[in-house]
Protein backbone atom coordinates (compact mmCIF):
# COMPACT_ATOMS: atom_id res chain seq x y z
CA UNK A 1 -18.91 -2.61 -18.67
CA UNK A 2 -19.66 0.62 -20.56
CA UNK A 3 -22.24 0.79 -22.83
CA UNK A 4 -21.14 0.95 -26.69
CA UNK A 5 -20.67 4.45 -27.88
CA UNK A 6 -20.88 5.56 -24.16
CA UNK A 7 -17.72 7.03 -22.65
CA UNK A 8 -16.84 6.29 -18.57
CA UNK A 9 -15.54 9.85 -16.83
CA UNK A 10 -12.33 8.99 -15.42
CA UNK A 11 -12.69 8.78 -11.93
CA UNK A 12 -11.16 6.09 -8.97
CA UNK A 13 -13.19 3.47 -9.40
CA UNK A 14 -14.49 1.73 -5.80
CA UNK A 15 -11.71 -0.13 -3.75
CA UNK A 16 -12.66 -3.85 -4.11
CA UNK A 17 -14.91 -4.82 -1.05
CA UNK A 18 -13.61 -7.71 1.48
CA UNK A 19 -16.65 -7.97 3.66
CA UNK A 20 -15.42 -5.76 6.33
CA UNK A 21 -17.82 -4.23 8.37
CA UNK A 22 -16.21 -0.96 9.50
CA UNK A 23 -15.70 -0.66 5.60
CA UNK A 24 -19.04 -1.42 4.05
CA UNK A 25 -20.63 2.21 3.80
CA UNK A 26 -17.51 3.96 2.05
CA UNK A 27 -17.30 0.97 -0.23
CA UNK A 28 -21.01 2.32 -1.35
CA UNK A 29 -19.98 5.49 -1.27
CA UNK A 30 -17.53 5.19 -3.60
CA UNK A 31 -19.76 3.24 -5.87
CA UNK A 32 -22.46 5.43 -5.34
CA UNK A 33 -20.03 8.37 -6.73
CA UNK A 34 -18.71 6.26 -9.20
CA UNK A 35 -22.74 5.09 -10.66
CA UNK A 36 -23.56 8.92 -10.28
CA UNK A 37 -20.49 10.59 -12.40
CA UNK A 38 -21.06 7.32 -14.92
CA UNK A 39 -25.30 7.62 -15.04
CA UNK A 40 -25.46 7.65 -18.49
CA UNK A 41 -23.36 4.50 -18.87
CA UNK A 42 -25.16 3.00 -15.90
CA UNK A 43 -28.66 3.58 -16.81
CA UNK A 44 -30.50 0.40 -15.04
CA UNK A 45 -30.69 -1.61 -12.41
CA UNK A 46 -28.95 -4.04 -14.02
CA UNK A 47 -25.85 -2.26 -14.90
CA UNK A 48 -25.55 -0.85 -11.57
CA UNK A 49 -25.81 -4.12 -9.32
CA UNK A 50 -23.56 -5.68 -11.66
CA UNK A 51 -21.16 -2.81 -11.60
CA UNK A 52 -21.28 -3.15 -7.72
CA UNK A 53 -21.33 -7.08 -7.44
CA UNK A 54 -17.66 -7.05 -9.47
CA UNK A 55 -16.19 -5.02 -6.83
CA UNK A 56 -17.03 -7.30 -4.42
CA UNK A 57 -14.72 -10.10 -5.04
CA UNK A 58 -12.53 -10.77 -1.65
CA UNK A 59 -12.94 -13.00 1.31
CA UNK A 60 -16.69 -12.83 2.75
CA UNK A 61 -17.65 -10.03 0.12
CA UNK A 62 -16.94 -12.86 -2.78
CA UNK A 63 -18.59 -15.62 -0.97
CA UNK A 64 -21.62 -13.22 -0.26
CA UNK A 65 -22.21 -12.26 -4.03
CA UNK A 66 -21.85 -15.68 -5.29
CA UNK A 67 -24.48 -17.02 -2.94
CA UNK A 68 -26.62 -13.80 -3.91
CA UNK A 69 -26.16 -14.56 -7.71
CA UNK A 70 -27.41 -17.95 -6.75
CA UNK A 71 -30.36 -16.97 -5.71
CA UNK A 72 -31.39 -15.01 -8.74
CA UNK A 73 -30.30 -17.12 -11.22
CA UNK A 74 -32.69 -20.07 -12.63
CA UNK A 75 -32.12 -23.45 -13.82
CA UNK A 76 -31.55 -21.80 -17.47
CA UNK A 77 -29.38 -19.48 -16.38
CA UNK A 78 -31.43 -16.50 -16.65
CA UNK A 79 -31.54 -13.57 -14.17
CA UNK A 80 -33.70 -11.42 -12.28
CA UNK A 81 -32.35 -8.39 -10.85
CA UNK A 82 -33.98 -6.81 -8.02
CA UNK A 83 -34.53 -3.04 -7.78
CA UNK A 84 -31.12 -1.17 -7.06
CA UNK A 85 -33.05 0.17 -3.95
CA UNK A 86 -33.22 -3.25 -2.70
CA UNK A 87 -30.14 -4.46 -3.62
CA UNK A 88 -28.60 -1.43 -1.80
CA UNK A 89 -30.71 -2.66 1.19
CA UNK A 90 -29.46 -5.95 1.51
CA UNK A 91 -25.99 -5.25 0.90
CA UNK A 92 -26.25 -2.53 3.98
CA UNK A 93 -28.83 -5.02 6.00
CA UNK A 94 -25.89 -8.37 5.48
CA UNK A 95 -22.86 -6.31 6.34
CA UNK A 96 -23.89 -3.99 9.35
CA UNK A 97 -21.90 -3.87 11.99
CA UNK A 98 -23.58 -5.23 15.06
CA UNK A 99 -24.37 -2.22 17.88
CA UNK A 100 -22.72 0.02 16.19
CA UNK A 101 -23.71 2.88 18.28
CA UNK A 102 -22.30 1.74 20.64
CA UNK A 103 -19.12 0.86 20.06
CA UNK A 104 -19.00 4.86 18.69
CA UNK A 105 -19.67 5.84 22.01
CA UNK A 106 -17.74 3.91 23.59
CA UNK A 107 -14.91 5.10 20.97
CA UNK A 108 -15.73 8.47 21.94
CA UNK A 109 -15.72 8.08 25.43
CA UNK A 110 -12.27 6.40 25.45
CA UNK A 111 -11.00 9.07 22.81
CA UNK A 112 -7.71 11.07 24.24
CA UNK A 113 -5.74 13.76 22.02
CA UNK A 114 -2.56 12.60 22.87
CA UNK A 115 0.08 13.42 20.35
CA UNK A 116 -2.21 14.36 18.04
CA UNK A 117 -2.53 17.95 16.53
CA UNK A 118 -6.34 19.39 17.74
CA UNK A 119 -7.31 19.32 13.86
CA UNK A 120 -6.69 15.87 13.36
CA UNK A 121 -8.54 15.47 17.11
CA UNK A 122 -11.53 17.11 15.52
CA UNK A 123 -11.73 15.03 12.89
CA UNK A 124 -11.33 11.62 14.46
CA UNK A 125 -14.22 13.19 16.87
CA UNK A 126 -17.10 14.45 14.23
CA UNK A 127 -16.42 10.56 12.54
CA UNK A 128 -17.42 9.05 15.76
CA UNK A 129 -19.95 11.62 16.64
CA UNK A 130 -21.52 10.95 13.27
CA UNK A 131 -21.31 6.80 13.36
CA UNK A 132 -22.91 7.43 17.60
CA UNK A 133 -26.29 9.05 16.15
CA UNK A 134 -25.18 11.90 18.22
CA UNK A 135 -26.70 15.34 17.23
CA UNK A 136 -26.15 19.09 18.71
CA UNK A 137 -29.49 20.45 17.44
CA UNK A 138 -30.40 21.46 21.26
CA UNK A 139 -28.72 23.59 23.80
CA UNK A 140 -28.28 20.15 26.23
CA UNK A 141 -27.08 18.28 22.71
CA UNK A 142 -24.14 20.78 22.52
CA UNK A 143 -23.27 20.50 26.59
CA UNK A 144 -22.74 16.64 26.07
CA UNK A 145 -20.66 16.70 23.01
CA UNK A 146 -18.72 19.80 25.02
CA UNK A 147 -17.93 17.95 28.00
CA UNK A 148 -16.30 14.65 25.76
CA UNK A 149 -14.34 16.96 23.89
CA UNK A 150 -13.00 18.61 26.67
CA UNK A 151 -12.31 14.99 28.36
CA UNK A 152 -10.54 14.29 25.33
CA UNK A 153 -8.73 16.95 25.02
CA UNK A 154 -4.98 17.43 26.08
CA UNK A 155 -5.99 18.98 30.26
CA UNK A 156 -3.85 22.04 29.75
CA UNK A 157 -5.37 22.87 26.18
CA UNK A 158 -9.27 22.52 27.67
CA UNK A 159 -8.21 24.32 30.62
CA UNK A 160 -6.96 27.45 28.68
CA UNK A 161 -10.22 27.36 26.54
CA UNK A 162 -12.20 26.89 30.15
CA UNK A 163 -10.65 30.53 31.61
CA UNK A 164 -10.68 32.66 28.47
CA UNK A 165 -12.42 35.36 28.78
CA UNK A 166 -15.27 34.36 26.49
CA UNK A 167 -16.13 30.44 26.92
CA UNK A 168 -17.25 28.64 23.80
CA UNK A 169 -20.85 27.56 24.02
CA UNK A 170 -21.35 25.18 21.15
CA UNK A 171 -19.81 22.55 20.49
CA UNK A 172 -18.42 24.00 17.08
CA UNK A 173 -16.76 27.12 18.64
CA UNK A 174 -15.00 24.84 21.01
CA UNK A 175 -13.55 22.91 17.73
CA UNK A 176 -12.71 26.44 16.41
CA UNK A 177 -11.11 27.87 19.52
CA UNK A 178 -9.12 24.36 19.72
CA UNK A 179 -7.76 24.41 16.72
CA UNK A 180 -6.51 27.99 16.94
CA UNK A 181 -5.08 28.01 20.16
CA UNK A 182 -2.76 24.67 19.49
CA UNK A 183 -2.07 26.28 16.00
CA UNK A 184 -1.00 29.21 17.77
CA UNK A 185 1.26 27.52 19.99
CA UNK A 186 2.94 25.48 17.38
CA UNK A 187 3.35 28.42 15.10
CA UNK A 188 4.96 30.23 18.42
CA UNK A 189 7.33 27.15 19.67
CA UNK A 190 8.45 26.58 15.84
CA UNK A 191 10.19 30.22 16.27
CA UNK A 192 11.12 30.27 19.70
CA UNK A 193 12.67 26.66 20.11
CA UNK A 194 15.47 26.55 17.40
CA UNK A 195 17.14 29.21 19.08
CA UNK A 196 17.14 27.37 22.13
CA UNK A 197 18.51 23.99 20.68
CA UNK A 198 15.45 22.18 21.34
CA UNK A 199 13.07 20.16 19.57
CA UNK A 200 9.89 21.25 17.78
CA UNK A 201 8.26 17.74 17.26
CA UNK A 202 4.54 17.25 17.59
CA UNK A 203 5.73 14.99 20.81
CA UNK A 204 6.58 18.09 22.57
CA UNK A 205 3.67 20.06 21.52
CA UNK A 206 1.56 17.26 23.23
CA UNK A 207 3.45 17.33 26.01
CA UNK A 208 3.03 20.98 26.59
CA UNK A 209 -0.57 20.57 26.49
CA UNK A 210 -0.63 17.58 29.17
CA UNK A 211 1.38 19.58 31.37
CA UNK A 212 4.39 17.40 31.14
CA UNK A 213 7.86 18.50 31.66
CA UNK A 214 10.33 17.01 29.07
CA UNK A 215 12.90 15.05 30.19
CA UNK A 216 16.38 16.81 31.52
CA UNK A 217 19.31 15.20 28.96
CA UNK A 218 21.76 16.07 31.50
CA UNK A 219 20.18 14.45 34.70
CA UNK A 220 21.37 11.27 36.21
CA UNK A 221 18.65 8.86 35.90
CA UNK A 222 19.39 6.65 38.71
CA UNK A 223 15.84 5.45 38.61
CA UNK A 224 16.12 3.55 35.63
CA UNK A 225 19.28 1.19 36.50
CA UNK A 226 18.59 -2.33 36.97
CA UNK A 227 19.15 -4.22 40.07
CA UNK A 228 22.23 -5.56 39.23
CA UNK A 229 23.55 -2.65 37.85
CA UNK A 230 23.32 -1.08 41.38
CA UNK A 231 24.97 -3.92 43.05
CA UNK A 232 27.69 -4.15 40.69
CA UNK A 233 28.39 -0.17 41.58
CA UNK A 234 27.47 -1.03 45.59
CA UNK A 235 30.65 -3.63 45.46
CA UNK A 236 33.02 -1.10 43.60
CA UNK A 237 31.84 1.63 46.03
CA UNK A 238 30.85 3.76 43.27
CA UNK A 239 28.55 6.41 42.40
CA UNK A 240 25.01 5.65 40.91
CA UNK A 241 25.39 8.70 38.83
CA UNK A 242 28.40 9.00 37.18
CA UNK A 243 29.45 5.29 37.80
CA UNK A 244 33.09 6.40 39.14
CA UNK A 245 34.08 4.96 42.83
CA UNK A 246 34.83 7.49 45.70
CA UNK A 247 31.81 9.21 46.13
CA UNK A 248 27.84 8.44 46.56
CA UNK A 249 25.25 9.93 44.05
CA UNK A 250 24.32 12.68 46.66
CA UNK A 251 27.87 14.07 46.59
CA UNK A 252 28.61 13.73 42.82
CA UNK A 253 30.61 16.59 41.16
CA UNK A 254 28.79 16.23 38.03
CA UNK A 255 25.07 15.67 39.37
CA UNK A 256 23.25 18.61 38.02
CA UNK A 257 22.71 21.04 41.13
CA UNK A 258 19.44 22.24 42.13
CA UNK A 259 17.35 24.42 44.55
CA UNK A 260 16.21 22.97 47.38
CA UNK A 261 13.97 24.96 49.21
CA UNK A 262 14.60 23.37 52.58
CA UNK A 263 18.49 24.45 52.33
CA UNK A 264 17.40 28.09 52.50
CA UNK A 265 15.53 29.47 55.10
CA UNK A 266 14.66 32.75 53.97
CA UNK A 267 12.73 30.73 50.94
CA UNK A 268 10.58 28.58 54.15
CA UNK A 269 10.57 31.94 55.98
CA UNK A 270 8.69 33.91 53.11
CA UNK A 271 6.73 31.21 52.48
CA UNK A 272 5.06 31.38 55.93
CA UNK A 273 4.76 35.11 55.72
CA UNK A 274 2.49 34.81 52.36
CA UNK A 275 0.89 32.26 53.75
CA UNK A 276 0.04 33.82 56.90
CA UNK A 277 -0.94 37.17 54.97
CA UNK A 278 -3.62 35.20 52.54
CA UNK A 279 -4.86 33.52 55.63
CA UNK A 280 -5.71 36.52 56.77
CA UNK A 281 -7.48 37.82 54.07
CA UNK A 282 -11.39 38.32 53.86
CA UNK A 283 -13.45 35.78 51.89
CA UNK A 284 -14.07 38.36 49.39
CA UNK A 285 -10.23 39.33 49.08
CA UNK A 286 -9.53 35.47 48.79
CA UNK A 287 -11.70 35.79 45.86
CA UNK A 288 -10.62 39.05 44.40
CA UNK A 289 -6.91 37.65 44.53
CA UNK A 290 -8.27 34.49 42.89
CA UNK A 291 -9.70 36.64 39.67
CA UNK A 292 -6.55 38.33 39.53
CA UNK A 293 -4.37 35.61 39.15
CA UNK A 294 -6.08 34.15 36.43
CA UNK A 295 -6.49 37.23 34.62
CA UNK A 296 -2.80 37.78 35.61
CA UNK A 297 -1.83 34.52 34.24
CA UNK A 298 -4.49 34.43 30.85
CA UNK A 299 -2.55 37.89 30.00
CA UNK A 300 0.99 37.08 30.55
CA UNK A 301 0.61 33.21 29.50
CA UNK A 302 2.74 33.48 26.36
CA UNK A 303 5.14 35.68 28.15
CA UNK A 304 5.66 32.98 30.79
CA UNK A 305 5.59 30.17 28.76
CA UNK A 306 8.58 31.35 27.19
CA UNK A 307 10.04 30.98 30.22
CA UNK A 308 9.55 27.03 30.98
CA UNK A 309 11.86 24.36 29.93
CA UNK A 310 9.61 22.85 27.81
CA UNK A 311 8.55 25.85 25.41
């Protein structure tokens, strides 16, 4: 299509439009970068519909730009262009997507983090911000866009940017402080976790950040048998654990042991006694022990973290 003694700049020219709705504004996009690079090759209205109309050539898209050539094309074949502005207008105008406001916020308000990383969070957040209308120009704009980030955020990651010591108050800052704090933890559990045979995968970093414990390889998972499993082992008088006969699960040699704090009564006995002790504390004590804790726990967090089975 380019004019004679007029050179295109190589550039990716526009993916080929299908009629998709949820695609129609990067299609123009694309062309729009593509018309812009190329504006001395496509220099009228002409040029620049046409170069748009032959990248629409799948499914509804082709049906749509034959019926449009239709209509400005006479009985000699001859035809009249509309303005690019207008052209533009119906193309946007034929291939909206109906309420699509909506279904952005309703996008946003089902949006979870998941396994994903807090960058590509952020990202998948700002698109659907953008496509709801949603701005943060006001103080009240920011605290609704902060409280749907934090509800899609991973609960132990908001709750660590919640009880810093300085709380984020836009809506940016809390993308910033996000970011950096799951970075940080990744870059930390990449070092820590080879040397303790475990896995690094973004599945655990997740994890961590829902406040889920990973799974134990070496417990008995007695949970997951199936009912005939357990009558099969129930008529050889075996063990749900290890599946050998002449002992129940309870009294298997190789279930993994564990504390039980029932077994012990010095654990139930010091229990009561700190119990007993806070009880007795004034409300202001209650709440000075309260501030302490946290602080206790935002200072020492990567100490203790160390510490837990899944970090």
């Amino acid at each position: 299509m380019a004019t004679s003694g007029k050179k295109e700049l190589a550039l990716n020219k526009p993916t080929p439009f299908d009629g998709s709705r949820t695609r129609v504004k990067d299609f123009l996009q694309e062309c729009y970068l593509y018309l812009e690079v190329n504006k001395d090759v496509y220099d009228s209205n002409e040029k620049k519909i046409g170069f748009i109309l032959s990248y629409m050539s799948e499914k509804e898209a082709a049906l749509w730009k034959k019926q449009f050539i239709t209509t400005i094309t006479d009985a000699q074949g001859s035809m009249t262009f509309p303005t690019y502005t207008t052209f533009i207008t119906k193309v946007r105008d034929d291939f909206k997507q109906e309420d699509e406001v909506r279904s952005a916020a309703n996008q946003l308000e089902a949006l979870r983090q998941g396994k994903k990383t807090a960058e590509e969070l952020v990202t998948e957040f700002k698109l659907l911000v953008g496509k709801a209308a949603l701005t943060d120009s006001t103080t009240s704009d920011h605290v609704h866009l902060i409280r749907m980030f934090q509800r899609a955020l991973n609960p132990r990651l908001a709750n660590r940017i919640l009880y810093a010591d300085v709380v984020p108050t836009t809506i940016t800052d809390w993308y910033k402080r996000a970011i950096q704090y799951d970075a940080n933890f990744r870059m930390a559990q990449a070092l820590i976790l080879p040397s303790k045979g475990q896995s690094s995968s973004p599945a655990n970093y997740s994890r961590y950040w829902r406040n889920e414990k990973p799974k134990d390889p070496n417990a008995m998972d007695v949970d997951r048998m199936t009912i005939e499993e357990r009558n099969d082992l129930m008529k050889k008088g075996a063990c749900f654990g290890c599946k050998e006969p002449g002992h129940r699960v309870t009294d298997c040699p190789k279930k993994k042991k564990t504390f039980r704090p029932n077994q012990r009564g010095t654990f139930k006995k010091d229990a009561k006694r700190v119990f007993t002790d806070i009880r007795a504390l004034s409300i202001e004590q209650k709440n000075e022990l309260r501030d302490m804790m946290i602080s206790s726990d935002l200072k020492e967090d990567d100490k203790e973290e160390e510490n837990e089975e899944d970090f």
